[in-house]
C-alpha atoms as a PDB file:
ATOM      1  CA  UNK A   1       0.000   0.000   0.000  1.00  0.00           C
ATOM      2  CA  UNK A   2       2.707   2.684   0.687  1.00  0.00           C
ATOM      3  CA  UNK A   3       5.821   1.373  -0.919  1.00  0.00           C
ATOM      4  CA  UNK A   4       4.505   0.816  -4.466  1.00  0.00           C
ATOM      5  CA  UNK A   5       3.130   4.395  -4.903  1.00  0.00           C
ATOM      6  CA  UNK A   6       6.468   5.740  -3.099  1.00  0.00           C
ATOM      7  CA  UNK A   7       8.692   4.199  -5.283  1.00  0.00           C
ATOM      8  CA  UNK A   8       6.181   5.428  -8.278  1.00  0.00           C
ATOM      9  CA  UNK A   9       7.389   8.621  -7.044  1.00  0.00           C
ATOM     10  CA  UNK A  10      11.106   8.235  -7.951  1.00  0.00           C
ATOM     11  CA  UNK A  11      10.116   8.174 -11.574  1.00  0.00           C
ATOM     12  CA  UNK A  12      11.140   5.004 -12.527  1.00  0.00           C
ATOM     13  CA  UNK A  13       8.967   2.840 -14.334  1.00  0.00           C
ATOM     14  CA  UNK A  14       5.807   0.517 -13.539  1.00  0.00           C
ATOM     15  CA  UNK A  15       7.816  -2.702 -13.845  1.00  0.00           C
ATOM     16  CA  UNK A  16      10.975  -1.586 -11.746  1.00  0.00           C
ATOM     17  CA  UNK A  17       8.957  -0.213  -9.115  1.00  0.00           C
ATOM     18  CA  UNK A  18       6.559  -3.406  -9.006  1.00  0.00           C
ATOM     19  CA  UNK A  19       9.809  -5.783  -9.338  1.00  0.00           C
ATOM     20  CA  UNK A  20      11.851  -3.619  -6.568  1.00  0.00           C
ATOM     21  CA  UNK A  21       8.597  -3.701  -4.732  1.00  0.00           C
ATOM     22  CA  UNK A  22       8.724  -7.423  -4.855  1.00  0.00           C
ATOM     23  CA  UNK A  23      12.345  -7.923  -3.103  1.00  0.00           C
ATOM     24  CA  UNK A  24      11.954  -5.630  -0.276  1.00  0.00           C
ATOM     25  CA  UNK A  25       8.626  -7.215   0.466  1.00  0.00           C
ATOM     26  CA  UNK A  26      10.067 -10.790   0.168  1.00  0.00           C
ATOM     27  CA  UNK A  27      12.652  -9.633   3.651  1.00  0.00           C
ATOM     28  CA  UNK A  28       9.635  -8.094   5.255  1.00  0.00           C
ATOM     29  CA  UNK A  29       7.247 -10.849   4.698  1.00  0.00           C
ATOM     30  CA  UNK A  30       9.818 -13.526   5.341  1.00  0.00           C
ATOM     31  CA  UNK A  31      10.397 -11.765   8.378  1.00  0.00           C
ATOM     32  CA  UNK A  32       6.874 -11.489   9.355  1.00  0.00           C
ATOM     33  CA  UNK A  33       5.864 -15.145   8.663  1.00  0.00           C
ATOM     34  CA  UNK A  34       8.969 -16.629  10.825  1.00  0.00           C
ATOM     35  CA  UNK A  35       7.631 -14.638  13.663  1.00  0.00           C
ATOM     36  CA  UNK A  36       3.913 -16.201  13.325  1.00  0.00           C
ATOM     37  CA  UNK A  37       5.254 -19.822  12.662  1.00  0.00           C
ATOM     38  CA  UNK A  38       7.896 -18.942  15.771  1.00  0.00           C
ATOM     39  CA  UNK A  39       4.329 -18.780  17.793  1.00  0.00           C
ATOM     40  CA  UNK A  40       2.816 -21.504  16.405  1.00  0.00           C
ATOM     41  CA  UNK A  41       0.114 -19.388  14.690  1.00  0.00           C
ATOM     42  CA  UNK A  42       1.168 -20.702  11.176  1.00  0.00           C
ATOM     43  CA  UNK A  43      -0.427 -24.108   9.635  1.00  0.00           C
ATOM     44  CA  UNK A  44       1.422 -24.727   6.333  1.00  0.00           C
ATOM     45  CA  UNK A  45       0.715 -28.615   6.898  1.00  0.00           C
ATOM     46  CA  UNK A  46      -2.669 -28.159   5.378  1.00  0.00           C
ATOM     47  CA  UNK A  47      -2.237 -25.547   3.385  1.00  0.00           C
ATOM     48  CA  UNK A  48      -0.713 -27.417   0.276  1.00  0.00           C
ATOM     49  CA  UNK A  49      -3.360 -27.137  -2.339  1.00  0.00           C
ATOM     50  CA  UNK A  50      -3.764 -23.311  -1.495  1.00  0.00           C
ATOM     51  CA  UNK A  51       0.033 -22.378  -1.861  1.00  0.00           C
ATOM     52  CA  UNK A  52       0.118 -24.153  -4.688  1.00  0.00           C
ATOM     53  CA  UNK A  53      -3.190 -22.247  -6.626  1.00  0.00           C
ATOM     54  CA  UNK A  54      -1.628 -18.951  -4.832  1.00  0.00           C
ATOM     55  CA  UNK A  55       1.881 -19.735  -6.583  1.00  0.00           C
ATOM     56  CA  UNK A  56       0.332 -20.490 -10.251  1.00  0.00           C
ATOM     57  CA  UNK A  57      -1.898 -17.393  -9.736  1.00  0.00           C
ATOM     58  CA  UNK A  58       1.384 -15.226  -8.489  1.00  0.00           C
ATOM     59  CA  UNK A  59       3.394 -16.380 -11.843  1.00  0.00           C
ATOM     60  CA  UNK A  60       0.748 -15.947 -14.143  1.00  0.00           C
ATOM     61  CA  UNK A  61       0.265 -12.526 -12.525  1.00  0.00           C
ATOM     62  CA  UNK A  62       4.455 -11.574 -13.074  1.00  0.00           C
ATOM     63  CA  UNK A  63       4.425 -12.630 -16.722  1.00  0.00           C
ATOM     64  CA  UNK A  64       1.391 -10.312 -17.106  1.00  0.00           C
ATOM     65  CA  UNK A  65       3.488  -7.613 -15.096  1.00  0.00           C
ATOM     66  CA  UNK A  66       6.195  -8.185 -17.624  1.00  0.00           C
ATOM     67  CA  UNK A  67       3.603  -8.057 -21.214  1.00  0.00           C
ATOM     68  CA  UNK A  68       1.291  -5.509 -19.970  1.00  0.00           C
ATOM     69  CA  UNK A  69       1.481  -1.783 -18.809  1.00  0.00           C
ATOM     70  CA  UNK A  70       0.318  -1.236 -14.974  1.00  0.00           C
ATOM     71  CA  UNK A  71      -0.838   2.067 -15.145  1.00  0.00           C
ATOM     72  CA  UNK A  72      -4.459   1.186 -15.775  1.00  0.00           C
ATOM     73  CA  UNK A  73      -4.477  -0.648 -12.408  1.00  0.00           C
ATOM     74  CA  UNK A  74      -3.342   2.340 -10.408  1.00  0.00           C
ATOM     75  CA  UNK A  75      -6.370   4.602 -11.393  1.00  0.00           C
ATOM     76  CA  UNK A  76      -8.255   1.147  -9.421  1.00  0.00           C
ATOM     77  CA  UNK A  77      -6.467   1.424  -6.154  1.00  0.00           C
ATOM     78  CA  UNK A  78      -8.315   4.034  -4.421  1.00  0.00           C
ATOM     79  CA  UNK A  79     -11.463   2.206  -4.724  1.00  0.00           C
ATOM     80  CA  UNK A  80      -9.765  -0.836  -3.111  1.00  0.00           C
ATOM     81  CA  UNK A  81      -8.973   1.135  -0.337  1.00  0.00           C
ATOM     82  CA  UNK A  82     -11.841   2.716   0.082  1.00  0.00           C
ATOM     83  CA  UNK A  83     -13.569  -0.907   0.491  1.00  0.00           C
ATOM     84  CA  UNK A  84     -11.214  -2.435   2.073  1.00  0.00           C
ATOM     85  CA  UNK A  85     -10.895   0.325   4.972  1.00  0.00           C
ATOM     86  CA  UNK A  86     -14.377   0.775   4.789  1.00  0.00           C
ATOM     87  CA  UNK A  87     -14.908  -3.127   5.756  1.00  0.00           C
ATOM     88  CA  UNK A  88     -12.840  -2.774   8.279  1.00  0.00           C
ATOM     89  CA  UNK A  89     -14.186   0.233   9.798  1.00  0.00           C
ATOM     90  CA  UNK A  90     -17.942  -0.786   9.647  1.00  0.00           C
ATOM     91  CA  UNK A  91     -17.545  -4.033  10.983  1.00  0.00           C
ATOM     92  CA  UNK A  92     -16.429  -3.537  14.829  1.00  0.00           C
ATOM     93  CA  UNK A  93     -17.106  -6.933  15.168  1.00  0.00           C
ATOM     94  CA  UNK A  94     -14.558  -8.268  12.674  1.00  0.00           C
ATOM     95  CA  UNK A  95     -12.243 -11.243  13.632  1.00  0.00           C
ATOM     96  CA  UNK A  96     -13.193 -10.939  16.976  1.00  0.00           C
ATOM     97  CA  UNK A  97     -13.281 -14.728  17.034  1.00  0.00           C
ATOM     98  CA  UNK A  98     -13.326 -17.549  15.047  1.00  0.00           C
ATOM     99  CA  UNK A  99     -17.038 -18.247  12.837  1.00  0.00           C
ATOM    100  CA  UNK A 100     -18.383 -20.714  10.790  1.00  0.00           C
ATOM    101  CA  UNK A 101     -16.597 -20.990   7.088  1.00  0.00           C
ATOM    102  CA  UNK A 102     -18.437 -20.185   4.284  1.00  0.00           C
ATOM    103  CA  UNK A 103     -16.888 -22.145   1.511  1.00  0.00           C
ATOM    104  CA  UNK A 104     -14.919 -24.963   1.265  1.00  0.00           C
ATOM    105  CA  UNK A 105     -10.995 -25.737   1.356  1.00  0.00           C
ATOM    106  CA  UNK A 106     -10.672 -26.621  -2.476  1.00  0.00           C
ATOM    107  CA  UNK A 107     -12.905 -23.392  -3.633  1.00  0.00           C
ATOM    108  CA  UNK A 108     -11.285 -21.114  -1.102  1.00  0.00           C
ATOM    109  CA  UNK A 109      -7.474 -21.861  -2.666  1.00  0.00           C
ATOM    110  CA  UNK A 110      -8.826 -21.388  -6.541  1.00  0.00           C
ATOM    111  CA  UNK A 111     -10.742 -18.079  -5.659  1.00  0.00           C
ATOM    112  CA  UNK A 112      -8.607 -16.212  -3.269  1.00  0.00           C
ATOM    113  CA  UNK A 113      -5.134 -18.372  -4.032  1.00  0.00           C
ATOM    114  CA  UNK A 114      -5.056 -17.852  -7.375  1.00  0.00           C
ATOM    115  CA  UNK A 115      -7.382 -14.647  -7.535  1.00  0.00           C
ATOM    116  CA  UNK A 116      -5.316 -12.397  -5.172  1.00  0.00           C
ATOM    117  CA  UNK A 117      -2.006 -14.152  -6.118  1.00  0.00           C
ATOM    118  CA  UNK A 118      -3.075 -13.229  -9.856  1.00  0.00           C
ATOM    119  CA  UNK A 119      -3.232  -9.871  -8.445  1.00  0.00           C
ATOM    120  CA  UNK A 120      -0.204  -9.829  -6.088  1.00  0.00           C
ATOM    121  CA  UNK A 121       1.897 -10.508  -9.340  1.00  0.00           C
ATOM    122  CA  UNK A 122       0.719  -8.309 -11.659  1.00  0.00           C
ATOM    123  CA  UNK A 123       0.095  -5.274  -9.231  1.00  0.00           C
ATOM    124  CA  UNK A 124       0.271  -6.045  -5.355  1.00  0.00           C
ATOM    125  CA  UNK A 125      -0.610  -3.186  -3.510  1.00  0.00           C
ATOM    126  CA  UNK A 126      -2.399  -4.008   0.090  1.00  0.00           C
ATOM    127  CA  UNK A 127      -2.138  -7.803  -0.940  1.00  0.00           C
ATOM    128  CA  UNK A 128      -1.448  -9.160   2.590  1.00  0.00           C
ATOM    129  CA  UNK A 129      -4.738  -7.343   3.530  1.00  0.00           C
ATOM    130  CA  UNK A 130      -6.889  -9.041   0.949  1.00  0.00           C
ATOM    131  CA  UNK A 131      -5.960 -12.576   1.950  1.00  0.00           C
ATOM    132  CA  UNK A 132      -6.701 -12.031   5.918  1.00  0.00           C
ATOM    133  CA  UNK A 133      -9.946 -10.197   4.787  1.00  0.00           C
ATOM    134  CA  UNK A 134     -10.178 -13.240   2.942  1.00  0.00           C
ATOM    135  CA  UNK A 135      -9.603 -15.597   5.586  1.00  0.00           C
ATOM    136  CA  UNK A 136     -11.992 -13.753   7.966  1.00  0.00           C
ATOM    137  CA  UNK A 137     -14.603 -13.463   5.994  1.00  0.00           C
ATOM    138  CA  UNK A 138     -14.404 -16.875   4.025  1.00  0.00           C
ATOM    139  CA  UNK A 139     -12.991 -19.459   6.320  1.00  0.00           C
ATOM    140  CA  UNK A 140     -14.264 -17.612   9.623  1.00  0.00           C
ATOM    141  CA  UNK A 141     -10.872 -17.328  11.430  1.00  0.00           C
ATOM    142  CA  UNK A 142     -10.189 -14.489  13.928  1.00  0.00           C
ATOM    143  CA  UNK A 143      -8.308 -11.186  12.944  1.00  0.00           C
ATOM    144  CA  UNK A 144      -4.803 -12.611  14.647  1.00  0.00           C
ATOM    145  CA  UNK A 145      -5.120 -16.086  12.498  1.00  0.00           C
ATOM    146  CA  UNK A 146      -6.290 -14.505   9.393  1.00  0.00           C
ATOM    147  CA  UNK A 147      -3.213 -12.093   9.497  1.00  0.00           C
ATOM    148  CA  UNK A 148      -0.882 -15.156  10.255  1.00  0.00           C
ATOM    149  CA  UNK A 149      -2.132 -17.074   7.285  1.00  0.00           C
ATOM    150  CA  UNK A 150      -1.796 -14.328   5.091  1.00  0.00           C
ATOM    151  CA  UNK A 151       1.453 -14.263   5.697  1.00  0.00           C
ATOM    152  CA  UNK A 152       2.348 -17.071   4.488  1.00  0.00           C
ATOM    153  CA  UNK A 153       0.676 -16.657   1.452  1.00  0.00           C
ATOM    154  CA  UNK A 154       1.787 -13.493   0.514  1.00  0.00           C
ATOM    155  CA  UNK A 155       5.241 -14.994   1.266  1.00  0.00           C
ATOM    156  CA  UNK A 156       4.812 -17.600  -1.661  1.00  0.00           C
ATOM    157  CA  UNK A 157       3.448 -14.782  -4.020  1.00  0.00           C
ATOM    158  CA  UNK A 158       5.765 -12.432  -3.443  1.00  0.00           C
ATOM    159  CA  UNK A 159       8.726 -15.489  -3.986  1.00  0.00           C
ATOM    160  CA  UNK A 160       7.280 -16.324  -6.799  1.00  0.00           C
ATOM    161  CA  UNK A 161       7.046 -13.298  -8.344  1.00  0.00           C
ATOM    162  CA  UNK A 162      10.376 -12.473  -7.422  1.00  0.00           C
ATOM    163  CA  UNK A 163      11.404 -15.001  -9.915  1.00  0.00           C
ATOM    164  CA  UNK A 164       9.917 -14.091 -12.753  1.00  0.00           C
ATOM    165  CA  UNK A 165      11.591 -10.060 -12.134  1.00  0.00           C
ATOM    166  CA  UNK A 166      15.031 -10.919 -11.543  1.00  0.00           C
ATOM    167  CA  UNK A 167      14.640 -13.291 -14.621  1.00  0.00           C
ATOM    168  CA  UNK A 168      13.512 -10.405 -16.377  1.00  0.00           C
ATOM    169  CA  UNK A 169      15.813  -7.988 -15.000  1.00  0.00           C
ATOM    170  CA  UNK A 170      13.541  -5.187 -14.042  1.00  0.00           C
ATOM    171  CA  UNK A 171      14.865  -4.995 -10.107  1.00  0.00           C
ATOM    172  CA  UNK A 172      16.657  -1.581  -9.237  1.00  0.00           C
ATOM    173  CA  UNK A 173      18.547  -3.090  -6.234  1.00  0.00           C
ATOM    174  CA  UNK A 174      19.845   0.174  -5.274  1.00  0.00           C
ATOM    175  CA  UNK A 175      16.478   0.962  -3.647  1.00  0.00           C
ATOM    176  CA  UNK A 176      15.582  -2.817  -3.422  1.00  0.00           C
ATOM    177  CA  UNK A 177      18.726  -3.793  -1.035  1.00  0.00           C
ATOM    178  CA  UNK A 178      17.843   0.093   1.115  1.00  0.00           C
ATOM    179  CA  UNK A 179      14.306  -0.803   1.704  1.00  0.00           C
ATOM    180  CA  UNK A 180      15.143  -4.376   2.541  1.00  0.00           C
ATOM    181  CA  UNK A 181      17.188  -3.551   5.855  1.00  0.00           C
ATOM    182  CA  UNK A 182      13.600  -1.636   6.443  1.00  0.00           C
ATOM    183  CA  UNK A 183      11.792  -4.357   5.854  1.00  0.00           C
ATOM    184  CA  UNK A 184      13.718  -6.429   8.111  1.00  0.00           C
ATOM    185  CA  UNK A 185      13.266  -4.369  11.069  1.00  0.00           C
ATOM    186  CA  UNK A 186       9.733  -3.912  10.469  1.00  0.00           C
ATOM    187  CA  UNK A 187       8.678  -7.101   9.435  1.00  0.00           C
ATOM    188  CA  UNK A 188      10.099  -8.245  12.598  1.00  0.00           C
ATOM    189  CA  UNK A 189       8.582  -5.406  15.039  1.00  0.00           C
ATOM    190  CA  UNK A 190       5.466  -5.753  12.986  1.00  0.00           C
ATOM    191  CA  UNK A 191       4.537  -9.506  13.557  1.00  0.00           C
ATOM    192  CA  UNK A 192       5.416  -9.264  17.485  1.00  0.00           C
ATOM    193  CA  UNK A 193       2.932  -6.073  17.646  1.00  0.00           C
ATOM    194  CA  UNK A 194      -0.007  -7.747  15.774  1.00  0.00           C
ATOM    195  CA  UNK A 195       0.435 -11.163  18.099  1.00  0.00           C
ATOM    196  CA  UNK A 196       0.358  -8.856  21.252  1.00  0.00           C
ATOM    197  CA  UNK A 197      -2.326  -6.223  20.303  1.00  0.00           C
ATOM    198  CA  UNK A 198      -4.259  -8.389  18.060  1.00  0.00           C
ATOM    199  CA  UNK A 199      -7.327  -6.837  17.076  1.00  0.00           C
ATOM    200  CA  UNK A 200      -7.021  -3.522  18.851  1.00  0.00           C
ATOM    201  CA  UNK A 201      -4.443  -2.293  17.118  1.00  0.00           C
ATOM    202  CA  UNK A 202      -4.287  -4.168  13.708  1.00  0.00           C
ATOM    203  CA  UNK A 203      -8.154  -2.531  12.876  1.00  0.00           C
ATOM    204  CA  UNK A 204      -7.266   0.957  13.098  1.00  0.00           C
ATOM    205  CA  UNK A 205      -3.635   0.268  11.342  1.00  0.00           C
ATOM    206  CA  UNK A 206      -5.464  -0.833   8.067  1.00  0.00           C
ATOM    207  CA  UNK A 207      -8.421   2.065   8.643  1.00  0.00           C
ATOM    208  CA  UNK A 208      -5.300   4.687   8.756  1.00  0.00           C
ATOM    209  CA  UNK A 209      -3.569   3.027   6.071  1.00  0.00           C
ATOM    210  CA  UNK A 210      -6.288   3.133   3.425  1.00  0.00           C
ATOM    211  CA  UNK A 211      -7.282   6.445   4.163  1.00  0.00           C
ATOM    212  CA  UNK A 212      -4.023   7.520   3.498  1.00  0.00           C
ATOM    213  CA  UNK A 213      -3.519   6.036   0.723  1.00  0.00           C
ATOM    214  CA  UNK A 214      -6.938   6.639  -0.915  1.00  0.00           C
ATOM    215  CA  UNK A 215      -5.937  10.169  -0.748  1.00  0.00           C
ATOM    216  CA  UNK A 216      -2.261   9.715  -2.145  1.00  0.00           C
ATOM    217  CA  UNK A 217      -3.630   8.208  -5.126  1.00  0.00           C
ATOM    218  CA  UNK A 218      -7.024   9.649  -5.665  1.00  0.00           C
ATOM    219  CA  UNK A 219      -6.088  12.230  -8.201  1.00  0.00           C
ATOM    220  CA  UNK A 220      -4.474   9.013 -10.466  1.00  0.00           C
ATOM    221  CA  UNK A 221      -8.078   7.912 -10.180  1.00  0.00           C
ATOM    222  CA  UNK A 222      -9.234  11.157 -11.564  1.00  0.00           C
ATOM    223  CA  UNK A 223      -7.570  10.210 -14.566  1.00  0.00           C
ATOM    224  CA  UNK A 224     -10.766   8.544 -15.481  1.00  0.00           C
ATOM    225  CA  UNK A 225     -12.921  10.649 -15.771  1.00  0.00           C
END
């Protein structure tokens, strides 16, 4: 959500900033998900058929990165954010606690796997957010689960896509390798945070977030109209 648009700002182009994007988010991610699985709040046992639709979607989604011009997606952001915060916000009830699942295993790792890894590889922004939304709302797990699992997921996207940038050259590692030490740090700091605040302070993170970003990128939107 913020690193995409910042490196945007640095003029260089879609691709680099979406590969660059991609390494510095691989530390931060890697960094978060050892945390979780540290706690025991990460089930990968059972999660084979799901990685696996989430890595097909996430290289199908780089090769797109890599054919087709991103700029179109960026004019879609802010109304992402705006229902994604929005969710998140109106629902003070959200991942309180675990609820009943709404779909099944096998349908759950084709529509959110490979949908949001699709999207994690050709775009990416607030991707991590998507797939605990996902899990909450889909699966019925609570706000500190959901985030785990997502973790892991976004984890195998962002490897994957990874990948396909480096094979295609497009990483400026200048700003990758900077942000990484970041990423590190944060990733780190982050996961221990969410585990001990949980839904008190993970709520009003992604509320902030998405405001703040809808109104970084709303005049891109504008280009619409």
């Amino acid at each position: 959500l913020i690193t995409l648009p910042a490196l945007l700002a640095t003029g260089i182009s879609p691709l680099q900033a979406l590969a660059t994007a991609k390494l510095q988010s691989t530390v931060g991610t890697s960094a978060a998900a050892w945390q979780y699985y540290r706690r025991g709040q990460i089930d990968a046992s059972s999660s084979g058929f799901l990685l696996l639709c989430t890595l097909v979607g996430s290289a199908a989604g780089a090769f797109l990165a890599t054919r087709v011009p991103a700029e179109a997606m960026q004019k879609l952001l802010p109304l992402i954010f705006v229902l994604v915060g929005g969710y998140f916000l109106f629902s003070p009830r959200l991942g309180q606690m675990d609820r009943s699942r709404k779909i099944g295993p096998a349908p759950f790792a084709l529509l959110v796997g490979g949908g949001i890894g699709l999207y994690d590889g050709f775009l990416g922004p607030g991707t991590g957010t998507f797939f605990a939304l996902s899990f909450i709302c889909l699966q019925g797990y609570n706000i500190r689960k959901a985030t785990a699992q997502a973790k892991l997921l976004n984890l195998t996207s962002n490897m994957c896509a990874l990948l396909f940038f480096l094979y295609a050259d497009a990483i400026i590692w200048s700003y990758g390798l900077a942000m990484s030490v970041g990423q590190l740090l944060g990733g780190l700091l982050g996961a221990r945070l969410a585990l001990s605040g949980g839904l008190r302070l993970i709520r009003p993170l992604v509320v902030l977030v998405c405001l703040a970003m809808v109104l970084k990128s709303w005049p891109v939107s504008l280009g619409w109209f």
